[in-house]
N, C-alpha and C. Protein backbone atom coordinates (compact mmCIF):
# COMPACT_ATOMS: atom_id res chain seq x y z
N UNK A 1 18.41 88.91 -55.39
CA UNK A 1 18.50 88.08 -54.21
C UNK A 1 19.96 87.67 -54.05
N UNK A 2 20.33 87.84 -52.95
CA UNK A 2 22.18 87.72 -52.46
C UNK A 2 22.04 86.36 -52.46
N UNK A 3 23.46 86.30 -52.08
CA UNK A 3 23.89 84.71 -51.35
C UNK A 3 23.50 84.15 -50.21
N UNK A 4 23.40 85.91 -49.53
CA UNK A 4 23.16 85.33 -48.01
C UNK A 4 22.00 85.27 -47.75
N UNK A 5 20.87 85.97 -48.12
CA UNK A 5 19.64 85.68 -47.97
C UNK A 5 19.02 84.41 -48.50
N UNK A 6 19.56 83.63 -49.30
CA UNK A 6 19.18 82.91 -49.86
C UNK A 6 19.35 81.67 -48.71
N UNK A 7 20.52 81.47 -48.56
CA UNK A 7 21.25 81.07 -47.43
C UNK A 7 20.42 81.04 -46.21
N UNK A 8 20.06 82.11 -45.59
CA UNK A 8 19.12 82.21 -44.48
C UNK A 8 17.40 81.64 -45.13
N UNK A 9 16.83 82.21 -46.26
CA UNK A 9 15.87 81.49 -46.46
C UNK A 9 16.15 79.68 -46.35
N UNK A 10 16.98 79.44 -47.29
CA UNK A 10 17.73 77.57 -46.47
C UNK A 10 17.21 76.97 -45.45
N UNK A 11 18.12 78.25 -44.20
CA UNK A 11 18.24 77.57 -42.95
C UNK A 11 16.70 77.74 -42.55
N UNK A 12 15.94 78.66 -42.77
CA UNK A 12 15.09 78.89 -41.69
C UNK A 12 13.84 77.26 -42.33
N UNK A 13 14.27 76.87 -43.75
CA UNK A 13 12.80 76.36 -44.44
C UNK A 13 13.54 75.01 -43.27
N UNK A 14 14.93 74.34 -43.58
CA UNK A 14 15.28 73.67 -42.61
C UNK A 14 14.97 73.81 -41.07
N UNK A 15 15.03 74.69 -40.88
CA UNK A 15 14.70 74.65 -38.93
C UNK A 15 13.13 74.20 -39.29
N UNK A 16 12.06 74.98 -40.18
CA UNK A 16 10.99 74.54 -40.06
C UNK A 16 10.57 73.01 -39.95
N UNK A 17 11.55 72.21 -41.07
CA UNK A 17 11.16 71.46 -41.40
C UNK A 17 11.61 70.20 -40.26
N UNK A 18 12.86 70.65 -40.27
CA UNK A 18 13.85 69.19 -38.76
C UNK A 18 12.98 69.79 -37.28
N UNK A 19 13.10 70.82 -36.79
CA UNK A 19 13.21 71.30 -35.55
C UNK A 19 12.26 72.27 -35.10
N UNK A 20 11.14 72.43 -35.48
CA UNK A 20 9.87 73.55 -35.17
C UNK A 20 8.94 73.08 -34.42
N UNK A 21 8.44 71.70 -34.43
CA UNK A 21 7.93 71.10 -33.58
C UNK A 21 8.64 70.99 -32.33
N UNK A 22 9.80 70.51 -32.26
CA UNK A 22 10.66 70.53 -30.85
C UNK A 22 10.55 72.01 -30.43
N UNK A 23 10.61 72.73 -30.62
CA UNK A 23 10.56 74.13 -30.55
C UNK A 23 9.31 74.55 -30.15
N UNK A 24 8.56 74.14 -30.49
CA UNK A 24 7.23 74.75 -30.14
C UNK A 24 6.80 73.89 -28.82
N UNK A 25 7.44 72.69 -28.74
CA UNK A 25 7.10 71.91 -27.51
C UNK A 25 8.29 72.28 -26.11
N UNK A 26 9.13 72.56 -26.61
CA UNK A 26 10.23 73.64 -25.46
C UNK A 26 9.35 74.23 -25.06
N UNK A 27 8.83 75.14 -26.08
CA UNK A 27 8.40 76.73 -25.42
C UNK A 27 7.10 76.63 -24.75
N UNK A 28 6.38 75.62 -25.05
CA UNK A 28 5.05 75.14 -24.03
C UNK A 28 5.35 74.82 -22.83
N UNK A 29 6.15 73.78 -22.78
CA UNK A 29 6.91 73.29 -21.39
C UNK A 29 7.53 74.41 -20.83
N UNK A 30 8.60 75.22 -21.09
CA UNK A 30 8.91 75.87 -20.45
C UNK A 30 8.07 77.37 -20.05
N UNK A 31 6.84 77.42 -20.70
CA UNK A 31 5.55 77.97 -20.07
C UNK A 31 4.88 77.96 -19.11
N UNK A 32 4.48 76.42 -19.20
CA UNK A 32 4.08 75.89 -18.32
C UNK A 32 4.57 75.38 -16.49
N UNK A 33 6.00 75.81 -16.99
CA UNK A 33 6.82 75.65 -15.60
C UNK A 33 7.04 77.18 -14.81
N UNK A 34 7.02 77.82 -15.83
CA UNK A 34 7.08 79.57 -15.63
C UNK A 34 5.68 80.08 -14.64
N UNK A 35 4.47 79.25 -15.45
CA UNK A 35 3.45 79.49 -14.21
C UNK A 35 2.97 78.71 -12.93
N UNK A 36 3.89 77.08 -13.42
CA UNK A 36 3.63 76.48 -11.99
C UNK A 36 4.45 77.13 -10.88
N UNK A 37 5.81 77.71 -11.26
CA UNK A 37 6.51 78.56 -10.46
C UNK A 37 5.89 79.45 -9.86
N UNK A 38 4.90 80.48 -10.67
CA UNK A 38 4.07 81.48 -10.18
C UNK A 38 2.97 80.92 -9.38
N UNK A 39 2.40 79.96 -9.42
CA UNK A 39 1.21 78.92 -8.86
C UNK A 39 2.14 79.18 -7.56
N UNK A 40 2.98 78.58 -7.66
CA UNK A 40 3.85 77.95 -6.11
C UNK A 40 3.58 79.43 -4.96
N UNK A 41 4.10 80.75 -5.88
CA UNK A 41 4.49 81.71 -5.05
C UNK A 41 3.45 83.12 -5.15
N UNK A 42 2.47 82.66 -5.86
CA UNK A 42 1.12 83.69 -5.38
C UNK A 42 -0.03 83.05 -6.10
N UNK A 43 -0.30 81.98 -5.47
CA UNK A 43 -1.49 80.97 -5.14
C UNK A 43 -2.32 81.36 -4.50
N UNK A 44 -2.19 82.43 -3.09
CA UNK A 44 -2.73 82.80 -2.53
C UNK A 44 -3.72 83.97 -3.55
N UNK A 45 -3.34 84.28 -4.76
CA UNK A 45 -4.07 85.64 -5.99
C UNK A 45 -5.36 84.59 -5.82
N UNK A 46 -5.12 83.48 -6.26
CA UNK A 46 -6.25 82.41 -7.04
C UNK A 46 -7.07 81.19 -6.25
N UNK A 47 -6.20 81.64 -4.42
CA UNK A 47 -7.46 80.52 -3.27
C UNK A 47 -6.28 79.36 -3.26
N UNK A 48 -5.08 79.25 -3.85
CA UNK A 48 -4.15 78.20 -3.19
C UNK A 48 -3.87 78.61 -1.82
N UNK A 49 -3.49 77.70 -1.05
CA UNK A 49 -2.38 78.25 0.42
C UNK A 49 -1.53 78.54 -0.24
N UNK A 50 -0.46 79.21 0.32
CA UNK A 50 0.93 78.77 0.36
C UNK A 50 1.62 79.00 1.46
N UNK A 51 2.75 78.45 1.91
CA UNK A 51 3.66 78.85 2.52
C UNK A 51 3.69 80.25 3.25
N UNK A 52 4.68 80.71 2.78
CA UNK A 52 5.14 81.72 3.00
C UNK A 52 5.57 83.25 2.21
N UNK A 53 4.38 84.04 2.72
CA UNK A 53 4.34 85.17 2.01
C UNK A 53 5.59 86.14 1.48
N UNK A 54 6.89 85.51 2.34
CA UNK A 54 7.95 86.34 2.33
C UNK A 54 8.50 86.34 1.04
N UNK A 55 8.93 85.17 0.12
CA UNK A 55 8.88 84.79 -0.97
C UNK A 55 8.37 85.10 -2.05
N UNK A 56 6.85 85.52 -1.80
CA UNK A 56 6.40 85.72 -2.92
C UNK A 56 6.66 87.00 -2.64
N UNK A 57 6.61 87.83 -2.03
CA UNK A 57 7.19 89.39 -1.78
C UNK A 57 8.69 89.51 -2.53
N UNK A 58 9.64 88.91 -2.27
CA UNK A 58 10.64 88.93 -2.66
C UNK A 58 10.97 88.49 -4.55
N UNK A 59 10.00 88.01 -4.68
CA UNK A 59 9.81 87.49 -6.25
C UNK A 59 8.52 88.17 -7.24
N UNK A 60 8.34 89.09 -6.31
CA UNK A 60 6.87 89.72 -7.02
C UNK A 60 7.27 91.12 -8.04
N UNK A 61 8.01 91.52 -8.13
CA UNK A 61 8.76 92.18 -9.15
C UNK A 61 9.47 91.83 -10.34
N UNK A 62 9.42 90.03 -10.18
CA UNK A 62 9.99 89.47 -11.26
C UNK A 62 8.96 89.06 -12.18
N UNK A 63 7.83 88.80 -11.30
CA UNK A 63 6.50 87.54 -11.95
C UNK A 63 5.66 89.05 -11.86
N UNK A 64 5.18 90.46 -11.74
CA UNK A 64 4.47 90.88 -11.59
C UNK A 64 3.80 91.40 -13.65
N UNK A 65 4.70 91.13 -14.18
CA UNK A 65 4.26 91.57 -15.48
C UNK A 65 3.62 90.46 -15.87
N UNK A 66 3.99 89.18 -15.52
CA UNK A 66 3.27 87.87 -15.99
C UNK A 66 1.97 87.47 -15.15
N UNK A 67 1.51 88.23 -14.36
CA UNK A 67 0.44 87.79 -13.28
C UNK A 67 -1.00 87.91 -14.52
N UNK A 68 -1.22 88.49 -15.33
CA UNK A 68 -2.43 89.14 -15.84
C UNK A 68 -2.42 87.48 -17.12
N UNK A 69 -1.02 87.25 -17.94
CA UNK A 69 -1.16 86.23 -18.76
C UNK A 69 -1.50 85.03 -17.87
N UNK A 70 -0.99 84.92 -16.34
CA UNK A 70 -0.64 83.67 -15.81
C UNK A 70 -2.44 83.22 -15.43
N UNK A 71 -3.53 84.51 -15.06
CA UNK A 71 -4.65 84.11 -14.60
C UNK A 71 -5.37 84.18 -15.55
N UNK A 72 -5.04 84.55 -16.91
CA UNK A 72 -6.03 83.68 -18.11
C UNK A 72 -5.29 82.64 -18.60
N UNK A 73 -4.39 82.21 -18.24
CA UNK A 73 -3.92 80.58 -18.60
C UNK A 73 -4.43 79.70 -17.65
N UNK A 74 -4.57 80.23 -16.55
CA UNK A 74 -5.24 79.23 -15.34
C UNK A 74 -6.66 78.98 -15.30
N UNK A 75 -7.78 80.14 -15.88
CA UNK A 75 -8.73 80.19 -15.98
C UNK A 75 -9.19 79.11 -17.33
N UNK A 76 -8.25 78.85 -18.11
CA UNK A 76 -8.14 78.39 -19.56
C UNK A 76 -8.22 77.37 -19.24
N UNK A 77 -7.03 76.25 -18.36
CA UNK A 77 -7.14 74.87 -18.03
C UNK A 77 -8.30 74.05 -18.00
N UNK A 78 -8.33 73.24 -18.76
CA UNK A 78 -9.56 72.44 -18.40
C UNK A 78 -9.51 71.21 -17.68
N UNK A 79 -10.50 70.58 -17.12
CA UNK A 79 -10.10 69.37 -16.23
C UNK A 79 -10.89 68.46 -17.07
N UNK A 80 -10.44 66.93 -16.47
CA UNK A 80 -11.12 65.90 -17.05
C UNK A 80 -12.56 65.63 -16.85
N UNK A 81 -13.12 66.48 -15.97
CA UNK A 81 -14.45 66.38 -15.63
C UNK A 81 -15.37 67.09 -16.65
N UNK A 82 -14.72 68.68 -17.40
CA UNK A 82 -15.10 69.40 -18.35
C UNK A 82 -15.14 68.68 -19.56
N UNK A 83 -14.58 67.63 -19.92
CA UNK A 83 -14.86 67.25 -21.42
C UNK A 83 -15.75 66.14 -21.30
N UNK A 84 -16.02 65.58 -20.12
CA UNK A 84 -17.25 64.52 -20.21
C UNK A 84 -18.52 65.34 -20.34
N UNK A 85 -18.67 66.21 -19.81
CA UNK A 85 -19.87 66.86 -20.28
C UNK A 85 -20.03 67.39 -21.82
């Protein structure tokens, strides 16, 4: 076992230990904004209005690989009405 691996085993037990939670709560949030973005601009996939179709035309080559994760995350949501039952 080197110096440097040892070194990197270190840092990574440290990131686990200071900064993995923050990390894991970034990457939720910034999930979650990734598909309200997609919500905004093909709402119309899932019975939202929206606006204007021109937009989502123009952005549908960016969001089109994420459309398949974005409608089993939406289907996933639960509301406050689902856990009283």
């Amino acid at each position: 076992m080197g110096r440097g691996s040892l070194w990197a085993s270190l840092r990574q037990f440290l990131f686990g230990v200071v900064a993995y939670d923050a990390f894991e709560y970034a990457t939720r949030v910034r999930w979650s904004l990734h598909y309200l973005v997609i919500l905004a601009l093909l709402g119309d996939l899932v019975g939202v209005p929206t606006r204007s179709p021109y937009y989502s035309l123009r952005f549908l080559p960016y969001v089109l690989p994420d459309i398949p994760r974005w409608k089993r995350w939406l289907l996933r949501q639960r509301d406050v009405t689902d856990r009283m039952g």
